[in-house]
N, C-alpha and C. Protein backbone atom coordinates (compact mmCIF):
# COMPACT_ATOMS: atom_id res chain seq x y z
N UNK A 1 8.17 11.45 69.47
CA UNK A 1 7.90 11.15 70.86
C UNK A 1 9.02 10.28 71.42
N UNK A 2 9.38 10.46 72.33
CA UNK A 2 10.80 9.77 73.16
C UNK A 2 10.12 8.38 73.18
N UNK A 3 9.00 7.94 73.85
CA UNK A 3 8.34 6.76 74.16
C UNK A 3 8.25 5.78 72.34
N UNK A 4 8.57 6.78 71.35
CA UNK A 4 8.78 6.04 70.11
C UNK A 4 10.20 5.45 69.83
N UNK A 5 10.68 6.16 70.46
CA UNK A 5 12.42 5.59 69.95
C UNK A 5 12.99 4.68 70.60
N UNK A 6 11.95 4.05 71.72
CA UNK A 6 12.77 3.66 73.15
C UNK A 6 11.74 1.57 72.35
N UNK A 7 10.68 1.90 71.51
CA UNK A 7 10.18 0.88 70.97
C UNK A 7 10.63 0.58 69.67
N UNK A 8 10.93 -1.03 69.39
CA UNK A 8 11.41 -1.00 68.32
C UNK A 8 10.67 -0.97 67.02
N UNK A 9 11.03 -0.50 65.79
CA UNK A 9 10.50 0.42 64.86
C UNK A 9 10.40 -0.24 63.63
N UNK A 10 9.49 -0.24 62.53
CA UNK A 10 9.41 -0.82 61.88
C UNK A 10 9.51 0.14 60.17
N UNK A 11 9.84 -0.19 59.31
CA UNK A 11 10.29 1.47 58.34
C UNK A 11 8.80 0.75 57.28
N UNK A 12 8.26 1.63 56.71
CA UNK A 12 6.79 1.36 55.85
C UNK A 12 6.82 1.91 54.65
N UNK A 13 6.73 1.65 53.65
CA UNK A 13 6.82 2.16 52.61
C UNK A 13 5.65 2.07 51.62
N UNK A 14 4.85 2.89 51.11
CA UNK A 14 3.80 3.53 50.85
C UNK A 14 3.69 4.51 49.36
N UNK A 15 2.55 4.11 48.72
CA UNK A 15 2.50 5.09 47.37
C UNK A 15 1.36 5.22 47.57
N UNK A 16 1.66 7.15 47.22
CA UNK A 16 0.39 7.58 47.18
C UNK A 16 0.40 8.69 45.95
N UNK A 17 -0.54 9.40 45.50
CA UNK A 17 -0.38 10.80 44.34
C UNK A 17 0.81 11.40 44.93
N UNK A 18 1.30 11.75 44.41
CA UNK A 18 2.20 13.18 44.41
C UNK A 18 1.10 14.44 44.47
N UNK A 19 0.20 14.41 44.57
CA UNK A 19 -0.69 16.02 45.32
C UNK A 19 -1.14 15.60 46.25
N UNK A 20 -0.93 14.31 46.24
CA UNK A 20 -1.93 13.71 47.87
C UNK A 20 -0.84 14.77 49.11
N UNK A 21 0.40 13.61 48.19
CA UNK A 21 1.50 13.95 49.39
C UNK A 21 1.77 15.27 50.00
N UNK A 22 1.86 15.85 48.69
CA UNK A 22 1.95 17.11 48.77
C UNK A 22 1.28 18.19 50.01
N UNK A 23 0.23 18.07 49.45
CA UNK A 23 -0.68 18.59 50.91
C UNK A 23 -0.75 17.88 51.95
N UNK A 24 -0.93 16.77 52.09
CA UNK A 24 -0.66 15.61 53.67
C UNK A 24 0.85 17.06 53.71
N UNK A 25 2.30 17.14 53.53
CA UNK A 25 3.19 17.60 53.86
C UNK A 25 2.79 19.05 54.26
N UNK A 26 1.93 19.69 53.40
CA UNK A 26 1.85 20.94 54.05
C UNK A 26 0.96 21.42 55.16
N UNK A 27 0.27 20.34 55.26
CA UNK A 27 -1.00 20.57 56.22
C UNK A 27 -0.44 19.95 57.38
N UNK A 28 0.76 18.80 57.14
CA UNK A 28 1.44 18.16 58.51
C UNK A 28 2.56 19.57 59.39
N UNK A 29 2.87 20.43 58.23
CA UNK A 29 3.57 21.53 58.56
C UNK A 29 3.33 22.20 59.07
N UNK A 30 1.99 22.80 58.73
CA UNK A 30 1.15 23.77 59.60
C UNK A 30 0.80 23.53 60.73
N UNK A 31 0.82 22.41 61.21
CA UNK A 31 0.25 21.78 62.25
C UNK A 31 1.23 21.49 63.44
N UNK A 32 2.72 21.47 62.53
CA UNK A 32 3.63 21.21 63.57
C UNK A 32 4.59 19.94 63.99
N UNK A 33 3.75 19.31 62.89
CA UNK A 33 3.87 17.91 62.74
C UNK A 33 5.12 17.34 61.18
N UNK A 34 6.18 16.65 62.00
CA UNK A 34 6.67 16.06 60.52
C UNK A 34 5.89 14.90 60.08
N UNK A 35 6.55 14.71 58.60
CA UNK A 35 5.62 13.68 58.18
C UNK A 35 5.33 12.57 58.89
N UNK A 36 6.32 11.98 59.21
CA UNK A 36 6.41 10.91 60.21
C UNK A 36 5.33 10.79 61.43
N UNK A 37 5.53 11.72 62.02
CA UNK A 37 4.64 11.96 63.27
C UNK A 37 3.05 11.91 62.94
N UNK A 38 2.88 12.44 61.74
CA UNK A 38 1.60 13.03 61.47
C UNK A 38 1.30 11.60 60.90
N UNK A 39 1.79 10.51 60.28
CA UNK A 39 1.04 9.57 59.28
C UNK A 39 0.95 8.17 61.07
N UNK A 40 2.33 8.24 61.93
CA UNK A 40 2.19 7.93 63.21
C UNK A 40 0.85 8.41 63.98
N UNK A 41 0.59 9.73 64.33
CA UNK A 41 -0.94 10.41 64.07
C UNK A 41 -1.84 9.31 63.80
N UNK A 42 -2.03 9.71 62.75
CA UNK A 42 -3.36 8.96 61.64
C UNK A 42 -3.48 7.59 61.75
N UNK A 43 -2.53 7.09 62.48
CA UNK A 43 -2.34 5.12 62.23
C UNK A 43 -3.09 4.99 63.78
N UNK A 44 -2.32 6.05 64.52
CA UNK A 44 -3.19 5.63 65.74
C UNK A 44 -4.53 5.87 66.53
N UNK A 45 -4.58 7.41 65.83
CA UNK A 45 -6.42 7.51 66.07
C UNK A 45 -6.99 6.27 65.07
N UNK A 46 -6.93 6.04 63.67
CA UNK A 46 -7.59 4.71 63.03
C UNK A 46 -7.34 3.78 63.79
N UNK A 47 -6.57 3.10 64.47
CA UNK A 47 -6.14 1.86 65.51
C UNK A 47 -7.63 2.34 66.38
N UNK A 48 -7.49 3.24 67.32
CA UNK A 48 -8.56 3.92 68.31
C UNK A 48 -9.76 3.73 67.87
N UNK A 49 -9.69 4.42 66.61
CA UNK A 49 -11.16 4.38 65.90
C UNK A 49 -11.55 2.70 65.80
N UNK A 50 -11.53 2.42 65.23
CA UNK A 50 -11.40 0.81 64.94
C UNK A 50 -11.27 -0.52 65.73
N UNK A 51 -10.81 -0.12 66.96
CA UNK A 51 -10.71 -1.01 67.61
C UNK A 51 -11.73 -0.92 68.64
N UNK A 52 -12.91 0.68 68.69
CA UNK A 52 -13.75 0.87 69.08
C UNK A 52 -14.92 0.49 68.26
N UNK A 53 -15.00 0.43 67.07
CA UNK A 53 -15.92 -0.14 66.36
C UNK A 53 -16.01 -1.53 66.44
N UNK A 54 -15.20 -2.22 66.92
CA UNK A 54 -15.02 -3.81 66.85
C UNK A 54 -15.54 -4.35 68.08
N UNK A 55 -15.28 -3.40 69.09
CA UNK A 55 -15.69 -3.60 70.43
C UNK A 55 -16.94 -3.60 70.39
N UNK A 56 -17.90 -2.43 70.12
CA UNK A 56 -19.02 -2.36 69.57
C UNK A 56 -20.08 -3.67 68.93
N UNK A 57 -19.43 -4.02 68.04
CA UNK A 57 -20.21 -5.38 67.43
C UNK A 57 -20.73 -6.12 68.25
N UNK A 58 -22.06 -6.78 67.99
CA UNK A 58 -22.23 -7.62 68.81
C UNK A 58 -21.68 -8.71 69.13
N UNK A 59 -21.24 -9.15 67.77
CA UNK A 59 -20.78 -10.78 67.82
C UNK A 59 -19.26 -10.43 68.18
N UNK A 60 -18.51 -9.32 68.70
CA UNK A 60 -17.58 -9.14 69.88
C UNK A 60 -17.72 -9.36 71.19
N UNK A 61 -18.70 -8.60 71.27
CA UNK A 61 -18.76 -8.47 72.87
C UNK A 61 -18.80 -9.93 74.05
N UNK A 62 -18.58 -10.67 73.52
CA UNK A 62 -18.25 -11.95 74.88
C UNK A 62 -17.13 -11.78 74.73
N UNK A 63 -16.43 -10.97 73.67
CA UNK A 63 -14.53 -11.58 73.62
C UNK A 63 -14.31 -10.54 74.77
N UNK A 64 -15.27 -9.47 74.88
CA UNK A 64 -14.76 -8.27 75.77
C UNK A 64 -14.79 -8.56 77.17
């Protein structure tokens, strides 16, 4: 995404199976998606997800 390159970037480094990866790569392929994009993907629907569950809580909601 252009709006990614224009923010500054942070590099992550990560272990996972070697069959994990494997398929995360081919299923990011099929999809259209390089790895990058696709694990970028996944960080930000979980951010979404999550930051909607937090909202949710009760003992949040005055922070909201």
């Amino acid at each position: 995404m252009e709006e990614d390159r224009q923010i500054k970037s942070k590099q992550v480094t990560l272990k996972v199976p070697e069959a994990f990866l494997k398929r995360f790569d081919e299923v990011s392929e099929m999809l259209g998606y390089t790895g990058n994009e696709a694990i970028r993907e996944a960080m930000r629907r979980f951010e979404d997800q999550a930051s909607q569950k937090l909202i949710s809580r009760p003992e949040n909601a005055a922070q909201t």
